[in-house]
N, C-alpha and C. Protein backbone atom coordinates (compact mmCIF):
# COMPACT_ATOMS: atom_id res chain seq x y z
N UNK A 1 -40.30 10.00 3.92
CA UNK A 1 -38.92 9.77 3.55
C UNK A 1 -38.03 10.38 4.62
N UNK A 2 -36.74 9.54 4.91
CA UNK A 2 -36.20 10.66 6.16
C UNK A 2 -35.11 11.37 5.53
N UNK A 3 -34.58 12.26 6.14
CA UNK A 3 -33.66 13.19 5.83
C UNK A 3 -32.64 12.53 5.59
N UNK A 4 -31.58 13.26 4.76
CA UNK A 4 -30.24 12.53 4.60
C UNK A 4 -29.34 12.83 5.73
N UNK A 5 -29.96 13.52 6.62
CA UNK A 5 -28.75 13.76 7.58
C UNK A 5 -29.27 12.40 8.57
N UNK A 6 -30.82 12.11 8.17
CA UNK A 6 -31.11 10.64 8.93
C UNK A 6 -30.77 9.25 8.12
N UNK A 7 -30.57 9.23 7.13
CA UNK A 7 -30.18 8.42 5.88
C UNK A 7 -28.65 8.26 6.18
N UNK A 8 -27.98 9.16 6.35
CA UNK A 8 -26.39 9.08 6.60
C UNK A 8 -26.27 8.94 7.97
N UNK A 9 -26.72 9.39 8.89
CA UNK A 9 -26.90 9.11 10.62
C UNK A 9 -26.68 6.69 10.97
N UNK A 10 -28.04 6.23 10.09
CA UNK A 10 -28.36 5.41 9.61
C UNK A 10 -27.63 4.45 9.25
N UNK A 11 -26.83 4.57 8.25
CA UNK A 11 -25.95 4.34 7.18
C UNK A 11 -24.60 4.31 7.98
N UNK A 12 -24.34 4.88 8.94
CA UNK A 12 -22.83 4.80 9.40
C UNK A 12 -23.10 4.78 10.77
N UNK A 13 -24.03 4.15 11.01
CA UNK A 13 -24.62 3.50 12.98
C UNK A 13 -23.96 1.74 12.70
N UNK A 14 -22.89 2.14 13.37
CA UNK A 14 -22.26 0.76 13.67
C UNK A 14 -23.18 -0.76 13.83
N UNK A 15 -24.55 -0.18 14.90
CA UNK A 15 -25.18 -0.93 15.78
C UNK A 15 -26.61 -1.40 14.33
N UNK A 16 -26.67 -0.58 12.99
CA UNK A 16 -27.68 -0.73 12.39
C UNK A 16 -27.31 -2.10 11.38
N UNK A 17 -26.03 -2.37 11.14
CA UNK A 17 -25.41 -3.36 10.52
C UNK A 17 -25.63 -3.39 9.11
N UNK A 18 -25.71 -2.34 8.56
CA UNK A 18 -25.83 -1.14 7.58
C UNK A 18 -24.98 -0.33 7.04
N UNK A 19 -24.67 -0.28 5.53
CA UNK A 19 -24.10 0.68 5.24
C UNK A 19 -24.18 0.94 3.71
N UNK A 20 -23.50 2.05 3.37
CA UNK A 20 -23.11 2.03 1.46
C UNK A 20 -21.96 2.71 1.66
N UNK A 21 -21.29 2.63 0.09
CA UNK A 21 -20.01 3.81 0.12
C UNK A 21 -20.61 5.08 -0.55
N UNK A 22 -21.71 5.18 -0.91
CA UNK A 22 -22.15 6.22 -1.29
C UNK A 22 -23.62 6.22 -0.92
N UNK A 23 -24.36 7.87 -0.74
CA UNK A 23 -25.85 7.87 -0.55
C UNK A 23 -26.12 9.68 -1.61
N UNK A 24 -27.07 9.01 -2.51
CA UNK A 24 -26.74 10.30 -3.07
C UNK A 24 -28.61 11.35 -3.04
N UNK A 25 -28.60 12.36 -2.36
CA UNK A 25 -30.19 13.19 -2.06
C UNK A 25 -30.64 13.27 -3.44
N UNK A 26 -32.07 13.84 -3.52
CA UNK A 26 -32.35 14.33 -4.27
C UNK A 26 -32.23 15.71 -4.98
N UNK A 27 -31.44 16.11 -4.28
CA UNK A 27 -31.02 17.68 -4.85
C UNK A 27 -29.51 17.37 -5.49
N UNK A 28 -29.13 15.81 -5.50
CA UNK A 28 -28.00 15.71 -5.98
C UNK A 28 -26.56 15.67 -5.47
N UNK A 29 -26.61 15.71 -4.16
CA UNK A 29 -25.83 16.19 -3.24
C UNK A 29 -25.28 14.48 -2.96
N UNK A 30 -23.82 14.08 -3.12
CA UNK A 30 -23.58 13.01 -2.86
C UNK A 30 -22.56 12.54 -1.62
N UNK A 31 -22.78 11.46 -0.78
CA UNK A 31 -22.41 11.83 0.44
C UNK A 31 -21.14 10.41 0.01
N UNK A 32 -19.83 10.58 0.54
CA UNK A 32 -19.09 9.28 0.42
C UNK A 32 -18.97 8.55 1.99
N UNK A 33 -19.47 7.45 1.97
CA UNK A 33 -20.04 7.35 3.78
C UNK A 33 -18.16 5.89 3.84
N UNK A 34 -18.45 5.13 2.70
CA UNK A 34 -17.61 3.91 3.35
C UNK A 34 -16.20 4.31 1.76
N UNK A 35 -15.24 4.14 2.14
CA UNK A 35 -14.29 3.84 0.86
C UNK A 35 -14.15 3.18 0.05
N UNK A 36 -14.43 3.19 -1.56
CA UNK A 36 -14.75 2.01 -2.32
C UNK A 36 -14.15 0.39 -2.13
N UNK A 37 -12.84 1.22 -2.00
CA UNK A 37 -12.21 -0.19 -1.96
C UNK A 37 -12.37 -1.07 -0.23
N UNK A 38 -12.85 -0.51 0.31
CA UNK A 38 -13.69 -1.62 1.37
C UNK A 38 -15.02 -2.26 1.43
N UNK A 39 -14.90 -3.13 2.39
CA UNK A 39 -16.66 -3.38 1.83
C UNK A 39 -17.46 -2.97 2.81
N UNK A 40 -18.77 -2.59 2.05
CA UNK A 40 -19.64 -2.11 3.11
C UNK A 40 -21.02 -2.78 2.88
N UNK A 41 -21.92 -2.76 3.58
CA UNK A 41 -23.01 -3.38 4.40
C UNK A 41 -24.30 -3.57 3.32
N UNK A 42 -24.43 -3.62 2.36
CA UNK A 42 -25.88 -2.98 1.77
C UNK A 42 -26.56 -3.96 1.02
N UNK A 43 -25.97 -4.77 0.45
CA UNK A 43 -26.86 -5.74 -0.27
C UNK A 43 -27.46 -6.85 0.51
N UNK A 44 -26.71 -7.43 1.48
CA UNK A 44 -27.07 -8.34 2.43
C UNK A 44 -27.36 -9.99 1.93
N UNK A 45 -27.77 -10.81 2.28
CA UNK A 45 -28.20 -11.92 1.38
C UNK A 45 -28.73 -11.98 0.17
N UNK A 46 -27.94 -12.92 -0.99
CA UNK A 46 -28.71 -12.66 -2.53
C UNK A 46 -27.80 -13.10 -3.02
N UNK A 47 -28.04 -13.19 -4.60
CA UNK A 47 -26.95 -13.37 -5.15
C UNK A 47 -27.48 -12.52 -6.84
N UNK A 48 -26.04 -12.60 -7.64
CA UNK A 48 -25.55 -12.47 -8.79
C UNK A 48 -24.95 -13.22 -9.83
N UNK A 49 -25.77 -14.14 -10.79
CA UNK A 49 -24.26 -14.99 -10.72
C UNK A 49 -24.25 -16.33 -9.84
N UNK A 50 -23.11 -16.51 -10.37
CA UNK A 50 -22.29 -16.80 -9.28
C UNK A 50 -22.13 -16.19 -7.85
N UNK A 51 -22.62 -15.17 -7.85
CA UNK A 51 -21.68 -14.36 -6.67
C UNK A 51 -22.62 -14.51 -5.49
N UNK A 52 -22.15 -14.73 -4.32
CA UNK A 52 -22.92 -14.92 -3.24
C UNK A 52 -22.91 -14.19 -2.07
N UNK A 53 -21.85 -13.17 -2.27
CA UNK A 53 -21.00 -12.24 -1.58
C UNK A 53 -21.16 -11.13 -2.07
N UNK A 54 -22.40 -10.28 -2.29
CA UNK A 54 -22.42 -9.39 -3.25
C UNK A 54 -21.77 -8.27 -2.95
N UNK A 55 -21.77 -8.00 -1.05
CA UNK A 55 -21.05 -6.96 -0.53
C UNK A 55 -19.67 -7.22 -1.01
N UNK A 56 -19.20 -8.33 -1.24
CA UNK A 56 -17.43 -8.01 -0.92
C UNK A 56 -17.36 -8.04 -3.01
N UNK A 57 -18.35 -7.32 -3.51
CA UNK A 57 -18.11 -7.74 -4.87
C UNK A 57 -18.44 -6.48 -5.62
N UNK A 58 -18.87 -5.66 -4.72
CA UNK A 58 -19.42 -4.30 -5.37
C UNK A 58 -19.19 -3.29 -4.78
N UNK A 59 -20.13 -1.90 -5.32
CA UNK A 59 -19.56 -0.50 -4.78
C UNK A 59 -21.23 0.02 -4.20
N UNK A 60 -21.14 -0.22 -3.09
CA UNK A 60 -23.08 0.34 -2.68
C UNK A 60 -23.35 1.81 -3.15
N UNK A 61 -24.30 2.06 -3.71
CA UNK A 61 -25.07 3.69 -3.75
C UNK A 61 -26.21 3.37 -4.02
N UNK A 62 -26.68 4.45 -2.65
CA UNK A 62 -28.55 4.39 -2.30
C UNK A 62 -28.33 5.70 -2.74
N UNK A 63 -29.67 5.39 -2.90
CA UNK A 63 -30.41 6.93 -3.45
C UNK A 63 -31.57 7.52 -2.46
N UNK A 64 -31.80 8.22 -2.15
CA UNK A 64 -32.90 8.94 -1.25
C UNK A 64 -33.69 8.93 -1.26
N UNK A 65 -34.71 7.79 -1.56
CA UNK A 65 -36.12 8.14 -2.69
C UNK A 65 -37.12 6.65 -1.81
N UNK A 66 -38.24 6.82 -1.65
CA UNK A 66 -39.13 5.35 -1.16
C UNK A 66 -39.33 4.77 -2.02
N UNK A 67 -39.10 5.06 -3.52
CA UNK A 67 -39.46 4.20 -4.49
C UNK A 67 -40.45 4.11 -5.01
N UNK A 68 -41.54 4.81 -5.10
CA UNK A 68 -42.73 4.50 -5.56
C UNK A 68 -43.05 5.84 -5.91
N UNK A 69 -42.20 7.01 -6.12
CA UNK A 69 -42.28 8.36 -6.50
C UNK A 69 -41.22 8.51 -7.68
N UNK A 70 -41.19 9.29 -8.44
CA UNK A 70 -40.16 9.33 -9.88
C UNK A 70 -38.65 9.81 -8.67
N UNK A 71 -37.93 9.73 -9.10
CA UNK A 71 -36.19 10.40 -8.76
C UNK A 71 -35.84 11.75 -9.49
N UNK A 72 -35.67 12.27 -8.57
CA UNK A 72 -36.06 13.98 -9.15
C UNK A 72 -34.69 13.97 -10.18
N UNK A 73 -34.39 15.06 -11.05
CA UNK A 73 -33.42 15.40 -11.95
C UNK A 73 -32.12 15.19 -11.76
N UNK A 74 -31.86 16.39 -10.27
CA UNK A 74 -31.02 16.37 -10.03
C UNK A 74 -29.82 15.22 -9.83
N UNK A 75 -31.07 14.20 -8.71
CA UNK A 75 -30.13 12.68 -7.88
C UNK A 75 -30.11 12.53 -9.34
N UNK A 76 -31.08 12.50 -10.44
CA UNK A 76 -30.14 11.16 -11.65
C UNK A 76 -29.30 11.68 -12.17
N UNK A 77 -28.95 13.05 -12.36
CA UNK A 77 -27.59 13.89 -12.88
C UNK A 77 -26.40 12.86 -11.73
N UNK A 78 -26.79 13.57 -10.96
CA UNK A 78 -26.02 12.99 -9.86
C UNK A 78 -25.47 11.57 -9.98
N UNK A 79 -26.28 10.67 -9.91
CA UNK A 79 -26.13 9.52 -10.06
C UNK A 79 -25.18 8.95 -11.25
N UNK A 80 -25.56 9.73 -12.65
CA UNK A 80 -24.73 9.13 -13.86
C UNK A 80 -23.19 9.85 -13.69
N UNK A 81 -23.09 10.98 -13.14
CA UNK A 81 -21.83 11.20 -12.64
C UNK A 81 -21.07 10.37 -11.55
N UNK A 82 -21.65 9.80 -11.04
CA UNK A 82 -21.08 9.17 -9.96
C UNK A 82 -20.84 7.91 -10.10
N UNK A 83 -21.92 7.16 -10.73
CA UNK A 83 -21.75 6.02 -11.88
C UNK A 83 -20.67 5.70 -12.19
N UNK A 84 -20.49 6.82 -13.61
CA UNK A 84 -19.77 6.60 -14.25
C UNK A 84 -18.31 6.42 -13.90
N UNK A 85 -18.37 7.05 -12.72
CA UNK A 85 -16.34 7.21 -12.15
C UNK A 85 -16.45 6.00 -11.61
N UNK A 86 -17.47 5.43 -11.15
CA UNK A 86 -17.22 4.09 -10.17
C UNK A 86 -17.24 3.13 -11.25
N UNK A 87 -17.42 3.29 -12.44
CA UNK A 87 -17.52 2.05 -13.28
C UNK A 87 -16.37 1.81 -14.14
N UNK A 88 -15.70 3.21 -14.28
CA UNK A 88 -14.58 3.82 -14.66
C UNK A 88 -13.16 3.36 -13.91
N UNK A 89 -13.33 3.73 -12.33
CA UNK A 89 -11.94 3.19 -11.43
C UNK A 89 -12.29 1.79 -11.43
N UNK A 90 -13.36 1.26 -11.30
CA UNK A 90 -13.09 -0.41 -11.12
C UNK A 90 -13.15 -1.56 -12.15
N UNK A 91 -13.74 -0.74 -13.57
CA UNK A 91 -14.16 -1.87 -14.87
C UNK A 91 -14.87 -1.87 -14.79
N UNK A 92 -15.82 -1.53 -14.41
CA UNK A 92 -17.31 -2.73 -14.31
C UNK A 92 -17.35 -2.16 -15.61
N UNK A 93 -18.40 -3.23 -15.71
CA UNK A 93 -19.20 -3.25 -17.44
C UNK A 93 -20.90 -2.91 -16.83
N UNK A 94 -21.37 -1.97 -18.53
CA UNK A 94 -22.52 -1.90 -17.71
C UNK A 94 -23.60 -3.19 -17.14
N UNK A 95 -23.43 -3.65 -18.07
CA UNK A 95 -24.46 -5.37 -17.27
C UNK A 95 -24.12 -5.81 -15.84
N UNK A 96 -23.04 -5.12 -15.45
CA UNK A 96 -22.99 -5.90 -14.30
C UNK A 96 -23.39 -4.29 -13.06
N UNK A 97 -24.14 -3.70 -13.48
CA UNK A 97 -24.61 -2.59 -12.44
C UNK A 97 -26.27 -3.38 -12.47
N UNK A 98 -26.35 -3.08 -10.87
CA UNK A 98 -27.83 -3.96 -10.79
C UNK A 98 -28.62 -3.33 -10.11
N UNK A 99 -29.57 -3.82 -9.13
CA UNK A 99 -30.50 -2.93 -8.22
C UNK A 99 -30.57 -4.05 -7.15
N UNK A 100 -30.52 -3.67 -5.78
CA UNK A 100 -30.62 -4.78 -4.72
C UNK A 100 -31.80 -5.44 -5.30
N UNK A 101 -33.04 -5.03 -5.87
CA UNK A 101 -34.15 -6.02 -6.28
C UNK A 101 -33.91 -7.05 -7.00
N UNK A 102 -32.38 -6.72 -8.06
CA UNK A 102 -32.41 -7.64 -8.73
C UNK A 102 -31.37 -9.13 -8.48
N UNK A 103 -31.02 -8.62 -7.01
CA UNK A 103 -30.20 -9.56 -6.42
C UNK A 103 -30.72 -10.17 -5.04
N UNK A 104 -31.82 -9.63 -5.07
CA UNK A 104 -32.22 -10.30 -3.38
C UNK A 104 -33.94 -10.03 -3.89
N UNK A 105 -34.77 -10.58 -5.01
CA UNK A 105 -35.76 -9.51 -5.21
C UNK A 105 -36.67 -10.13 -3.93
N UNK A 106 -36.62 -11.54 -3.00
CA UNK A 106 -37.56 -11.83 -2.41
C UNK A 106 -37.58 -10.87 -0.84
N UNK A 107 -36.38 -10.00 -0.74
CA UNK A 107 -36.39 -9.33 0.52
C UNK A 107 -35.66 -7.89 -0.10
N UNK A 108 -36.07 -7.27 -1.26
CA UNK A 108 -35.64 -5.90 -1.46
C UNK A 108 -36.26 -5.51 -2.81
N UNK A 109 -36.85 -4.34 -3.03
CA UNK A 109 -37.24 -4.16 -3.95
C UNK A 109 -37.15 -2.40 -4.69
N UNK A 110 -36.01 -2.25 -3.55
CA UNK A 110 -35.57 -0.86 -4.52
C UNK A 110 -34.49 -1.16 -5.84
N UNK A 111 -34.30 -0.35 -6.49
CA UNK A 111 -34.74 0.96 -6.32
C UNK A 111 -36.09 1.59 -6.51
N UNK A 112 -36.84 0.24 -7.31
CA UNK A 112 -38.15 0.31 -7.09
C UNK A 112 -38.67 0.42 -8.81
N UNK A 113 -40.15 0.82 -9.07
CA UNK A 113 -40.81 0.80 -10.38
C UNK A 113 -40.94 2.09 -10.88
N UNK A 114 -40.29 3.55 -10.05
CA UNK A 114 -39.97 4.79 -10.70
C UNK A 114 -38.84 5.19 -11.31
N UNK A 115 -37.68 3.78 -10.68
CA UNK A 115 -36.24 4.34 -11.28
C UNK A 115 -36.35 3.76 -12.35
N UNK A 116 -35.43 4.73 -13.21
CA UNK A 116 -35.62 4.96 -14.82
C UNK A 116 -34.38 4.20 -15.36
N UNK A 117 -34.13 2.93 -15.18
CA UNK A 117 -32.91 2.06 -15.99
C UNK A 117 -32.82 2.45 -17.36
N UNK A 118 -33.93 2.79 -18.16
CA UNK A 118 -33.63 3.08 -19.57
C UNK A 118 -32.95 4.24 -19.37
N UNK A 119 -32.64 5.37 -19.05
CA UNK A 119 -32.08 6.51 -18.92
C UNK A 119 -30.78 5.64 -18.88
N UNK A 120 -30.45 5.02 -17.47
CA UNK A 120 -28.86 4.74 -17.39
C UNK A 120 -28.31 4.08 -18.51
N UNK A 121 -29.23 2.96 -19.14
CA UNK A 121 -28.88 2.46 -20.61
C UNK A 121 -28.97 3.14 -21.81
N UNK A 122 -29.22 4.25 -21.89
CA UNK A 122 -28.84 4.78 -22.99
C UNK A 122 -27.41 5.87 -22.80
N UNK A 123 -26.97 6.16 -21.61
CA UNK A 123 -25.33 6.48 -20.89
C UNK A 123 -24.58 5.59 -21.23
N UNK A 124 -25.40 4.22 -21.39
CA UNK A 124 -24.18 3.57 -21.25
C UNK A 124 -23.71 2.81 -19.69
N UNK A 125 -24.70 3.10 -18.43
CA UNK A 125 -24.31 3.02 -17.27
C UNK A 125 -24.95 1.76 -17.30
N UNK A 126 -25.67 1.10 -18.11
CA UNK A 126 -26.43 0.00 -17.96
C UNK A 126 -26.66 -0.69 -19.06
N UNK A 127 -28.05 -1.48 -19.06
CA UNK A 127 -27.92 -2.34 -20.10
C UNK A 127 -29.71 -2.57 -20.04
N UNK A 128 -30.17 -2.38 -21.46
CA UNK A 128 -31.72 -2.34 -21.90
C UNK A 128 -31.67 -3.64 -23.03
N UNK A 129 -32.43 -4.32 -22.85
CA UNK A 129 -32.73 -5.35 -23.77
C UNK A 129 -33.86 -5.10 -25.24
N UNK A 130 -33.64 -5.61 -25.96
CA UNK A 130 -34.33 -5.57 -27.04
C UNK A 130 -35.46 -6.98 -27.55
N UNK A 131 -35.82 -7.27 -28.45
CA UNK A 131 -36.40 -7.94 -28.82
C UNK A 131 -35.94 -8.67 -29.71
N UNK A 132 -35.39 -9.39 -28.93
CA UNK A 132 -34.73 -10.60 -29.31
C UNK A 132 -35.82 -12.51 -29.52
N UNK A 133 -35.42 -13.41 -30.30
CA UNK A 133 -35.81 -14.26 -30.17
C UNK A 133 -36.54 -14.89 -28.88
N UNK A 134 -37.43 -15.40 -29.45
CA UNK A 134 -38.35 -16.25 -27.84
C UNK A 134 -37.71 -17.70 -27.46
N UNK A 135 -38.20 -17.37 -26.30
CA UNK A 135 -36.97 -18.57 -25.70
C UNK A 135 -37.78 -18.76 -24.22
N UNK A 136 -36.77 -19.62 -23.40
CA UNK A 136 -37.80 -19.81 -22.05
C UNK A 136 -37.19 -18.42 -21.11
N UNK A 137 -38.14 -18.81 -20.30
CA UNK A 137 -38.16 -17.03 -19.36
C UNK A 137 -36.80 -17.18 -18.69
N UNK A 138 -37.37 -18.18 -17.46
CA UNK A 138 -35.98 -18.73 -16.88
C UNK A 138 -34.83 -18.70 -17.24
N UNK A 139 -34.63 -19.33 -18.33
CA UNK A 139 -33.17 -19.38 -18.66
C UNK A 139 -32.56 -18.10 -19.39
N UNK A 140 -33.22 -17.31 -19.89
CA UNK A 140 -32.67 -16.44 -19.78
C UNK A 140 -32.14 -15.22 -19.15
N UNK A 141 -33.33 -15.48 -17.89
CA UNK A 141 -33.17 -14.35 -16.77
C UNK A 141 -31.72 -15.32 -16.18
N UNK A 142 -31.45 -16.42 -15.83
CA UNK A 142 -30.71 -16.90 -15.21
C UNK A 142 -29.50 -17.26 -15.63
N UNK A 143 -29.75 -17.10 -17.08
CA UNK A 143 -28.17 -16.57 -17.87
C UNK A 143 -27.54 -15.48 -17.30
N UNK A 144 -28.43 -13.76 -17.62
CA UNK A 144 -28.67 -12.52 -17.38
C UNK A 144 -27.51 -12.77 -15.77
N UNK A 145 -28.36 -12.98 -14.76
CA UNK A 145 -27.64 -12.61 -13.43
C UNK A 145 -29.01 -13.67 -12.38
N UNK A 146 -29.92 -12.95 -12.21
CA UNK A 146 -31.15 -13.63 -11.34
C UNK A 146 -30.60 -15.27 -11.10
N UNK A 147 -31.14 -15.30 -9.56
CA UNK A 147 -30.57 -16.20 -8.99
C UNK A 147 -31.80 -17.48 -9.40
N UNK A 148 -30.62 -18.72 -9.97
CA UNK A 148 -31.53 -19.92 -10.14
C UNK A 148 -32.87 -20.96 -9.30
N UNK A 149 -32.23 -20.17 -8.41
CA UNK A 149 -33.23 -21.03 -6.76
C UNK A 149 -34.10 -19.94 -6.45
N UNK A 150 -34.74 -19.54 -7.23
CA UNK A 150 -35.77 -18.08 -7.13
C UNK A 150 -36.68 -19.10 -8.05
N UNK A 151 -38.25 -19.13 -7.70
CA UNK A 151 -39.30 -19.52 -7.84
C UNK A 151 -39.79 -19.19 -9.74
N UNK A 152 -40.26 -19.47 -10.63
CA UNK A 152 -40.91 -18.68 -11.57
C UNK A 152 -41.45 -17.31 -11.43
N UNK A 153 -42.09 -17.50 -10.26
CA UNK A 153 -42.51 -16.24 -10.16
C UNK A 153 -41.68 -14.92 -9.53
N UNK A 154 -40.88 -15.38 -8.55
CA UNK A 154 -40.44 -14.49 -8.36
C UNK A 154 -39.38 -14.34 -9.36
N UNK A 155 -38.66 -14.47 -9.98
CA UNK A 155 -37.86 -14.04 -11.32
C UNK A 155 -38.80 -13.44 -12.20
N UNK A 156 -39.80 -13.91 -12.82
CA UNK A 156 -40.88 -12.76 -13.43
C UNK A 156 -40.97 -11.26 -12.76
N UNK A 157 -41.26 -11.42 -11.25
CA UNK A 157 -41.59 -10.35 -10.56
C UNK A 157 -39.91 -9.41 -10.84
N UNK A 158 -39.27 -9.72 -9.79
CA UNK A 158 -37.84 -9.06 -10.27
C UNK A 158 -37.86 -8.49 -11.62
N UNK A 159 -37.91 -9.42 -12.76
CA UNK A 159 -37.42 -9.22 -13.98
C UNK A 159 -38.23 -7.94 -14.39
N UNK A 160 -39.59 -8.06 -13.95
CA UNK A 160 -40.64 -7.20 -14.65
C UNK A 160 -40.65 -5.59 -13.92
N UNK A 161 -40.14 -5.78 -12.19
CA UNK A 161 -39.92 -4.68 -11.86
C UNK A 161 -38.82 -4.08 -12.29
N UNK A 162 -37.71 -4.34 -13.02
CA UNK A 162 -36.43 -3.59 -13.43
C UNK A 162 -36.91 -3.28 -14.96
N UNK A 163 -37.35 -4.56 -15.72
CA UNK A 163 -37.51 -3.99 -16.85
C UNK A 163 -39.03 -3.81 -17.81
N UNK A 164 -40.03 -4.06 -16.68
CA UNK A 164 -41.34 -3.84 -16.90
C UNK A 164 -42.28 -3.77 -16.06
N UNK A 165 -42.24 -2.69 -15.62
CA UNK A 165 -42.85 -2.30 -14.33
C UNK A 165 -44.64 -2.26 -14.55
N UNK A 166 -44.64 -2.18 -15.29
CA UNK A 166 -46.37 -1.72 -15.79
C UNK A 166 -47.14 -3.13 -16.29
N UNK A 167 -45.97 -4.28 -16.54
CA UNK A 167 -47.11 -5.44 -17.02
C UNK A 167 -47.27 -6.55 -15.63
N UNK A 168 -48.10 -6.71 -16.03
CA UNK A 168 -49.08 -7.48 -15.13
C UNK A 168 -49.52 -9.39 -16.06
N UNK A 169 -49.78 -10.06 -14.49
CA UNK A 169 -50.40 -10.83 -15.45
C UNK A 169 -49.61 -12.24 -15.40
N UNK A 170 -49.71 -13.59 -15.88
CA UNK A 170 -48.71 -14.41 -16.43
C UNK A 170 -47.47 -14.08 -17.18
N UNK A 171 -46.83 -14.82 -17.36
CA UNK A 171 -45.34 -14.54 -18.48
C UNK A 171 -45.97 -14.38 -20.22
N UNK A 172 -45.40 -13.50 -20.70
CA UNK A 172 -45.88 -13.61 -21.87
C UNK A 172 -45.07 -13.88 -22.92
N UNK A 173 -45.16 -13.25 -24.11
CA UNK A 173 -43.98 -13.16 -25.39
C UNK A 173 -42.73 -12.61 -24.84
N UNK A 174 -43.33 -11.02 -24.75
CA UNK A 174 -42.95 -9.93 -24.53
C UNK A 174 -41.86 -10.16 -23.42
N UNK A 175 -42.24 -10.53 -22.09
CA UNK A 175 -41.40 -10.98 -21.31
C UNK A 175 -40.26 -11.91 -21.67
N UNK A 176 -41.03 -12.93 -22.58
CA UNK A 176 -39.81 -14.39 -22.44
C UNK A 176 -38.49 -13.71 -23.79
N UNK A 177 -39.32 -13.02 -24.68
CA UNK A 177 -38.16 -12.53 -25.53
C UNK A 177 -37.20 -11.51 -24.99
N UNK A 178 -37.38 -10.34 -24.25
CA UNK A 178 -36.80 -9.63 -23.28
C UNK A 178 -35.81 -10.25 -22.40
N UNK A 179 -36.23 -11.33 -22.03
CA UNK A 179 -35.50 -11.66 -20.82
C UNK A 179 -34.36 -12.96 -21.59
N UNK A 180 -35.02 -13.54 -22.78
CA UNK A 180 -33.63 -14.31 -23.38
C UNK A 180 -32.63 -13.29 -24.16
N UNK A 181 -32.92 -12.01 -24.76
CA UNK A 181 -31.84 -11.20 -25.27
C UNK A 181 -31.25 -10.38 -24.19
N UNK A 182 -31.66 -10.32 -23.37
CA UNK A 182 -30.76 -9.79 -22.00
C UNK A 182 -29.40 -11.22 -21.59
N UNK A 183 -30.21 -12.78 -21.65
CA UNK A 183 -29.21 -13.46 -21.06
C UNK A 183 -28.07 -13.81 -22.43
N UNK A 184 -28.74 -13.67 -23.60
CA UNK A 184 -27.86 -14.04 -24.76
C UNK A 184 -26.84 -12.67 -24.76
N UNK A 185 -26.88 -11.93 -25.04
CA UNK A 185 -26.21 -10.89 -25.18
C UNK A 185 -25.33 -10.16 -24.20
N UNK A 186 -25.71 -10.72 -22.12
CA UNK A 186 -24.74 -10.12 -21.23
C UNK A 186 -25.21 -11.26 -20.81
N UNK A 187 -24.48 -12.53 -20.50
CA UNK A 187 -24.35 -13.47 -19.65
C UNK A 187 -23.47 -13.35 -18.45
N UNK A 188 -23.85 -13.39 -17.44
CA UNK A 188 -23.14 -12.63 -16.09
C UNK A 188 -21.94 -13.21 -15.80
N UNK A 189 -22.02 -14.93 -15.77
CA UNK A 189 -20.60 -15.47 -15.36
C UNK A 189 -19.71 -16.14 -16.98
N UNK A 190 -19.77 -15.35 -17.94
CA UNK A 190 -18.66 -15.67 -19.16
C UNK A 190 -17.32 -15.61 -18.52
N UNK A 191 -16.88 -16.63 -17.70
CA UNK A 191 -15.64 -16.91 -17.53
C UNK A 191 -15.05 -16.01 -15.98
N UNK A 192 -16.11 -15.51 -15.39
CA UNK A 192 -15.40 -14.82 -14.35
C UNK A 192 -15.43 -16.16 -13.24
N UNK A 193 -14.98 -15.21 -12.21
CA UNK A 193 -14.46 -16.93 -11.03
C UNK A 193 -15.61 -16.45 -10.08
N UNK A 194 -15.81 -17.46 -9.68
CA UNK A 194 -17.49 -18.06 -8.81
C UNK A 194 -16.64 -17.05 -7.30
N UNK A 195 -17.32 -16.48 -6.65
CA UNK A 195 -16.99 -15.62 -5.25
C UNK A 195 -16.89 -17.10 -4.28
C-alpha cells in the first residue's frame, strides 16, 4: 500500500490525470486535495443512471486501503464523518452514494469486498436492501443505478461485490430478490435530468 504522503503526491500530479476532493488514511486523518464544488478526476469512464459524467456529478473520497484487507476503525469513523457533511452540504440521498465498482465495475473494483456498506447503511450514509419480492436480476440492478450495457454477468459481479461479496456461483433467489428491492425502493433516475 503506498503512503498517503504518496497517495496525495499522486492524487494532485497534474501529469497523473487523477484526482479526488478528498483521501482519507487509515488512522483517520482526512486530506481535502480538490474543492467540492469543482470537479475532480476519479471516477473516469462509467456510468450511474443516467449519468455519464460521473466526475462533474459527484464529490470523490478514496480511502487508503488495497481492498482486499478490512478498513481499520479509525478511516470508517472518519469516513461517516466526512460522509455525512458531504451529503449534508449537497443533498445527496443515501442511494445515490456509490463505489467506483459500482459505476465502472468492468475497469474498477474498489472499494473492494472488505468495505463494510452495511455499516454506512445502518448511518444512514447508504442504502442495504432487504428481501423483497423475486423479480429479474437485471432489471432491478438497472432500475437501482448499474449501467444497462453491462453484460449479465458483469452486473451480477458488481452487484455481488457491493452487496454480496461471499456468494459465488450463477444468479440465484437470493440475488434476484436483493437486487429487485434495491431497484423498487431507490430507483436512481425518478425524475432527475439525464447529465
Amino acid at each position: 500500500m503506498a503512503s498517503a504522503a504518496e497517495a496525495v503526491a499522486r492524487l494532485c500530479d497534474p501529469v497523473a490525470e487523477v484526482s479526488a476532493h478528498w483521501l482519507v488514511e487509515p488512522d483517520g486523518t482526512a486530506h481535502a486535495l480538490v474543492p467540492e464544488a469543482r470537479r475532480a478526476w476519479h471516477a473516469g469512464a462509467g456510468r450511474w443512471g443516467d449519468a455519464t459524467d460521473v466526475n462533474s456529478r459527484s464529490v470523490g473520497i478514496e480511502l487508503q486501503n488495497r481492498g482486499d484487507h478490512p478498513f481499520a476503525a479509525p478511516q470508517m469513523a472518519a469516513l461517516e464523518r466526512l460522509l455525512g457533511g458531504v451529503m449534508g452540504r449537497w443533498g445527496i440521498p443515501p442511494e445515490r452514494v456509490i463505489g467506483h465498482s459500482d459505476m465502472a465495475p468492468e475497469r474498477k473494483s474498489d472499494p473492494g469486498p472488505r468495505f463494510d456498506w452495511r455499516r454506512l447503511a445502518r448511518a444512514g450514509l447508504s442504502v442495504w436492501p432487504g428481501r423483497g419480492e423475486e423479480g429479474a436480476l437485471r432489471a432491478g440492478l438497472v432500475a437501482f443505478g448499474y449501467d444497462s450495457g453491462l453484460s449479465d454477468e458483469w452486473l451480477l459481479r458488481a452487484f455481488r461485490l457491493r452487496f454480496r461479496p461471499w456468494a459465488e456461483g450463477p444468479e440465484g433467489e437470493e440475488d434476484r430478490r436483493l437486487a429487485c428491492d434495491l431497484g423498487r425502493r431507490w430507483p436512481v433516475d425518478r425524475g432527475a435530468p439525464p447529465a
